[in-house]
C-alpha atoms as a PDB file:
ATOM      1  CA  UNK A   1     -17.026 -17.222  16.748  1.00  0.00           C
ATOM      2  CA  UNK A   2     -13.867 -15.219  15.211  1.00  0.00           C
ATOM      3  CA  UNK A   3     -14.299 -11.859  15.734  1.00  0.00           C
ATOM      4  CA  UNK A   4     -12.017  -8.832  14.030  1.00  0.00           C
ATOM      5  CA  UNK A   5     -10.274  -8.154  16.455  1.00  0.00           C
ATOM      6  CA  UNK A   6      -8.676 -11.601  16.942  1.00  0.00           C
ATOM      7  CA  UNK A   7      -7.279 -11.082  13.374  1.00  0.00           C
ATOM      8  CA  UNK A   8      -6.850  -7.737  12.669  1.00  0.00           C
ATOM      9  CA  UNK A   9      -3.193  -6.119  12.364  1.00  0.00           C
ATOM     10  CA  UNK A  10      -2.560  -3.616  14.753  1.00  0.00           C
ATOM     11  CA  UNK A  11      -0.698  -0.714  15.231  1.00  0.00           C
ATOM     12  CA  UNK A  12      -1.525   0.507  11.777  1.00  0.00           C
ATOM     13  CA  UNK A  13       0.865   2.329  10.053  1.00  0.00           C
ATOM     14  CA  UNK A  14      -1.212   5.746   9.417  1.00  0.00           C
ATOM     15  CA  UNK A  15      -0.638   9.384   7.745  1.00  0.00           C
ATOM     16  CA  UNK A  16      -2.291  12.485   8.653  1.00  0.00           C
ATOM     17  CA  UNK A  17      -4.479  14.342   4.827  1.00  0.00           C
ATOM     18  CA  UNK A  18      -1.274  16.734   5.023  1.00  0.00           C
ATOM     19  CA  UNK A  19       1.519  14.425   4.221  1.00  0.00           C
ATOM     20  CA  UNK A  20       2.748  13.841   1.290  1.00  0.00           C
ATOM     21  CA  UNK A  21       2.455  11.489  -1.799  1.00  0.00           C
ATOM     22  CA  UNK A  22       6.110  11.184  -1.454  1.00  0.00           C
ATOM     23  CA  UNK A  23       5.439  10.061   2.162  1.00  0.00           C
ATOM     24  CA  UNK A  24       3.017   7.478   1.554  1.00  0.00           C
ATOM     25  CA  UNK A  25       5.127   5.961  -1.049  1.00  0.00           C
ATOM     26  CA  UNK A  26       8.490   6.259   0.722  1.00  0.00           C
ATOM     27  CA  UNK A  27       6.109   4.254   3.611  1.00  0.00           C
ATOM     28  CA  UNK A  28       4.721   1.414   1.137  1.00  0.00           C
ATOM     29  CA  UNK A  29       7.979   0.749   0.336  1.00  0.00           C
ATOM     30  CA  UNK A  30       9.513   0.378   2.889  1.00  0.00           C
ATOM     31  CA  UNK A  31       6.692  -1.389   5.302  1.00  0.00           C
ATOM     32  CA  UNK A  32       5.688  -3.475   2.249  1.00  0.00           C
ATOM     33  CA  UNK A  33       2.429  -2.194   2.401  1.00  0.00           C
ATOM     34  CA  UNK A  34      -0.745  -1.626   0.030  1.00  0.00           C
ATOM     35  CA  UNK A  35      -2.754   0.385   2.281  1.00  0.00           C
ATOM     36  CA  UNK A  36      -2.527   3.218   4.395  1.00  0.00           C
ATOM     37  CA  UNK A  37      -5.331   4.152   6.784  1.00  0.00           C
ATOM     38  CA  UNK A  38      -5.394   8.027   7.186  1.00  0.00           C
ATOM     39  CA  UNK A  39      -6.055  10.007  10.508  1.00  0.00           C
ATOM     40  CA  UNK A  40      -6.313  13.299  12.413  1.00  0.00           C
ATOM     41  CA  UNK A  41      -4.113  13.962  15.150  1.00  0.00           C
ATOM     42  CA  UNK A  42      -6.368  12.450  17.352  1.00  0.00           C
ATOM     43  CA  UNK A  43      -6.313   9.117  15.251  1.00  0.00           C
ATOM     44  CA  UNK A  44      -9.764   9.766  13.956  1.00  0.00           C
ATOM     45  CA  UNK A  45      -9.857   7.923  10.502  1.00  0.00           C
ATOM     46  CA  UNK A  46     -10.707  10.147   7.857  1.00  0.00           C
ATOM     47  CA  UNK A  47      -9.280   7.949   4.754  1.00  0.00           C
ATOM     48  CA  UNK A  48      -7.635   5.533   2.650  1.00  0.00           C
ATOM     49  CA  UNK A  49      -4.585   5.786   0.368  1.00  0.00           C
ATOM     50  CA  UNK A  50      -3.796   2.829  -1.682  1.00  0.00           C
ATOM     51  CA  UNK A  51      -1.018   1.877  -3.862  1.00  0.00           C
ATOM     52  CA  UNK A  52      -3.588   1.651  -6.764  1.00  0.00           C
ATOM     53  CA  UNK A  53      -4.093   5.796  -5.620  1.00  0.00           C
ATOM     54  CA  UNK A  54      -0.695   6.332  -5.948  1.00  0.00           C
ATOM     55  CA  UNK A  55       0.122   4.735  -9.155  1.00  0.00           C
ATOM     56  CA  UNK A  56      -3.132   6.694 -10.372  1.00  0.00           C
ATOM     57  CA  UNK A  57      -1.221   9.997  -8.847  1.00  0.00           C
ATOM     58  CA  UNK A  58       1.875   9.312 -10.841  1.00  0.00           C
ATOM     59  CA  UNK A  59       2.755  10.521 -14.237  1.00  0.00           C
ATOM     60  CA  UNK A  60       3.461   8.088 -16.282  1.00  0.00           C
ATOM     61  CA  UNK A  61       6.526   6.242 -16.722  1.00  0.00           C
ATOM     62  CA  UNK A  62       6.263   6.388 -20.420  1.00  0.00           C
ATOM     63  CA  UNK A  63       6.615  10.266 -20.064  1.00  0.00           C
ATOM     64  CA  UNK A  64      10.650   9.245 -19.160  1.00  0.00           C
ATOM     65  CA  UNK A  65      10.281  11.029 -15.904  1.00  0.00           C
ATOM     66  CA  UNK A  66      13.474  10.481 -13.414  1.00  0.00           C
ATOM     67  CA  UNK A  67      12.820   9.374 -10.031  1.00  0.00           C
ATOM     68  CA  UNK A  68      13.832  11.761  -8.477  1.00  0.00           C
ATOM     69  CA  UNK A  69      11.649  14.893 -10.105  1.00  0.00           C
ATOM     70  CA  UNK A  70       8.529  12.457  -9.787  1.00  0.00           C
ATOM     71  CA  UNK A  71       9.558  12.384  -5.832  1.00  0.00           C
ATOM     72  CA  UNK A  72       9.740  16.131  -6.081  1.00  0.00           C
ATOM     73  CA  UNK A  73       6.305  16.407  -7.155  1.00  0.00           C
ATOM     74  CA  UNK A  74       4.798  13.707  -4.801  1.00  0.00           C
ATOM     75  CA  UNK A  75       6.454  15.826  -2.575  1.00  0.00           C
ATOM     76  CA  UNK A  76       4.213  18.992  -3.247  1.00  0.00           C
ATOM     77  CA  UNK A  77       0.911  16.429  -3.269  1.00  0.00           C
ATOM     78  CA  UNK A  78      -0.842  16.538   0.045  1.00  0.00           C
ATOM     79  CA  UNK A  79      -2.321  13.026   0.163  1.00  0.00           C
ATOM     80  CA  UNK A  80      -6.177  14.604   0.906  1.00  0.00           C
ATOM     81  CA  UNK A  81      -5.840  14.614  -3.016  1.00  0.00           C
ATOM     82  CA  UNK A  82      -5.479  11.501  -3.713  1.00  0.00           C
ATOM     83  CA  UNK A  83      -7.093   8.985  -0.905  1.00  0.00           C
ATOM     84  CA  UNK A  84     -10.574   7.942  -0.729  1.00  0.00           C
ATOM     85  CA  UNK A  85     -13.106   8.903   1.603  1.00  0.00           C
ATOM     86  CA  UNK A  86     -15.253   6.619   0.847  1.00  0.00           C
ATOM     87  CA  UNK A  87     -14.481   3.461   2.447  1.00  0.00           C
ATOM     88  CA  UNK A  88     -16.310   0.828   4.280  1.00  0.00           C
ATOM     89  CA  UNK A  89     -15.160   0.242   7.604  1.00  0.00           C
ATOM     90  CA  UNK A  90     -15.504  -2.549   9.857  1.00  0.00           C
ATOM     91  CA  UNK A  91     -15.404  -2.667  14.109  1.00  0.00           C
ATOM     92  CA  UNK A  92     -13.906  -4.896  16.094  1.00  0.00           C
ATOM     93  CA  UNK A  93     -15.869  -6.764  17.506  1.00  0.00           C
ATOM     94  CA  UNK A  94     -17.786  -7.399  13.941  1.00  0.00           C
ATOM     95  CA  UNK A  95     -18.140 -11.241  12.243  1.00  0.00           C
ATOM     96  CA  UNK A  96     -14.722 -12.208  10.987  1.00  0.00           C
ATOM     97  CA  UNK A  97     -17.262 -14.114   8.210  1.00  0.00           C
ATOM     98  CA  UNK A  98     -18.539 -11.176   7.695  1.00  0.00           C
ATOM     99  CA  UNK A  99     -15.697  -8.986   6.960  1.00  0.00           C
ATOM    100  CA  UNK A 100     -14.480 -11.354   4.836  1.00  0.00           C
ATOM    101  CA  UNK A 101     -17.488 -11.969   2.623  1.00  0.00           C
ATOM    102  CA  UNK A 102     -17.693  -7.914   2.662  1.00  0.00           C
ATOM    103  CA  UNK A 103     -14.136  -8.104   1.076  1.00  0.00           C
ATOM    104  CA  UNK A 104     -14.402 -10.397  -1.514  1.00  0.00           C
ATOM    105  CA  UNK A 105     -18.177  -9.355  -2.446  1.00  0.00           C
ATOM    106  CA  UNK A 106     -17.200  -5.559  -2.900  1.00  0.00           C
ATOM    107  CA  UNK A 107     -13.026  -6.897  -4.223  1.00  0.00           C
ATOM    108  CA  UNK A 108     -11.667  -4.850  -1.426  1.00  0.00           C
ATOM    109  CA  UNK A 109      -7.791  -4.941  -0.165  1.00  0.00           C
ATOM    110  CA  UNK A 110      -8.459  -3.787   3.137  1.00  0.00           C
ATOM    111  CA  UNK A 111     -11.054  -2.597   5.814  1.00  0.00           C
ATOM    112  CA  UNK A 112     -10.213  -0.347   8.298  1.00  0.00           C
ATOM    113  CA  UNK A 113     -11.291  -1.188  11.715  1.00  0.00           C
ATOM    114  CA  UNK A 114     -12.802   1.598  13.268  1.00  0.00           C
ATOM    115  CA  UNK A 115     -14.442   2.312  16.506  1.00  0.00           C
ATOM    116  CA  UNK A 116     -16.538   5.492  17.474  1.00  0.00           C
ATOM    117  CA  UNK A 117     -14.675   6.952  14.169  1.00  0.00           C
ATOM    118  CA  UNK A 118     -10.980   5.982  15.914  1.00  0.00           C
ATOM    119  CA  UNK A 119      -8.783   3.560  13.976  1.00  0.00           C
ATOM    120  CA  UNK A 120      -8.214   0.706  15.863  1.00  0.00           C
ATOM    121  CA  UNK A 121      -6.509  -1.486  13.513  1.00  0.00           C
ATOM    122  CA  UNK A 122      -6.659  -2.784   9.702  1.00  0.00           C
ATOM    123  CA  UNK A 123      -7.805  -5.981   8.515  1.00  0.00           C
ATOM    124  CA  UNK A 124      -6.559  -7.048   4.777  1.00  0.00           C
ATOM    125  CA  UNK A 125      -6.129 -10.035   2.336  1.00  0.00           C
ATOM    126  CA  UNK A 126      -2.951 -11.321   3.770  1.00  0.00           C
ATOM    127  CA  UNK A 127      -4.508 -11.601   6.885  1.00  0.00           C
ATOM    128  CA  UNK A 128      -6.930 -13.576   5.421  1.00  0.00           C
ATOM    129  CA  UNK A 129      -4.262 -15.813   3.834  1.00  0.00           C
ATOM    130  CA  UNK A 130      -1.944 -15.968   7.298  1.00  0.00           C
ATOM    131  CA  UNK A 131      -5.432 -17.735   8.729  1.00  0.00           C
ATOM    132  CA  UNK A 132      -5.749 -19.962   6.035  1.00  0.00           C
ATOM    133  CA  UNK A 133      -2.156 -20.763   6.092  1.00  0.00           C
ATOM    134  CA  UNK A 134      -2.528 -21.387  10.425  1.00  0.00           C
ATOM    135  CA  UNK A 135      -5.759 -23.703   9.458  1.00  0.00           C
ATOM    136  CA  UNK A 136      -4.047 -25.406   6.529  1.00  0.00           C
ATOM    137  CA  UNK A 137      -1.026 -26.792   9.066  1.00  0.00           C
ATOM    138  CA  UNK A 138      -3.924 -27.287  11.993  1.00  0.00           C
ATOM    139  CA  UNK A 139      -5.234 -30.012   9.282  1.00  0.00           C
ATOM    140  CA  UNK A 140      -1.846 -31.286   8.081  1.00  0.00           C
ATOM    141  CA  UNK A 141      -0.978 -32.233  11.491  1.00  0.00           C
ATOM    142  CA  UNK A 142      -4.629 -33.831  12.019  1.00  0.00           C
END
């Protein structure tokens, strides 16, 4: 049986509640990312921030804001504002056919994959779809 942890993506990238909107932006762009997990120093998981958060966070582009004054204020916007602290999290060694009927029953992204409250890793859709993908050629080449 597939477990979690043979799936998951790990290292995560991760903020701390103290960085910035600006930061966790600047960071989905440039990882190509939709979700960031977020920590205490000690990697204790504490939240989410997605990109749906931050588009939520950011005034409107029909208010004919410049980029660069909307990064000024995500830069003033510790992220404990925005993320979510309610989030279902997974452990590692948990069902893989589990965590993936929890994500399509509740329409989640992502669960974090936490153990004794430490993030261990992150487990989203395009994880999902790199599996299918493997299992798709596996067949092909039956």
């Amino acid at each position: 049986m597939l477990k979690v942890k043979d799936l998951m993506t790990t290292p995560v990238f991760s903020l701390r509640e103290t960085d910035s909107l600006q930061s966790a932006r600047s960071m989905m762009d440039l990882q190509r990312i939709r979700h960031i997990p977020i920590v205490t120093v000690d990697n204790v998981f504490t939240g989410l921030v997605t990109h749906r958060d931050i588009l939520s966070a950011t005034i409107s582009q029909l208010a004919e804001m410049d980029p660069e004054t909307q990064s000024e204020i995500d830069a003033g916007i510790p992220i404990r504002e925005v993320m979510r602290t309610d989030i279902k999290t997974v452990d590692e060694e948990s069902s893989l056919k589990d965590a993936a009927q929890t994500l399509l029953n509740h329409k989640y992204g992502c669960l974090p994959v936490v153990h004794d409250g430490v993030l261990m890793g992150i487990l989203t859709e395009a994880d999902f779809l790199r599996l299918t993908i493997k299992l798709m050629d596996a067949l092909d080449q039956q």
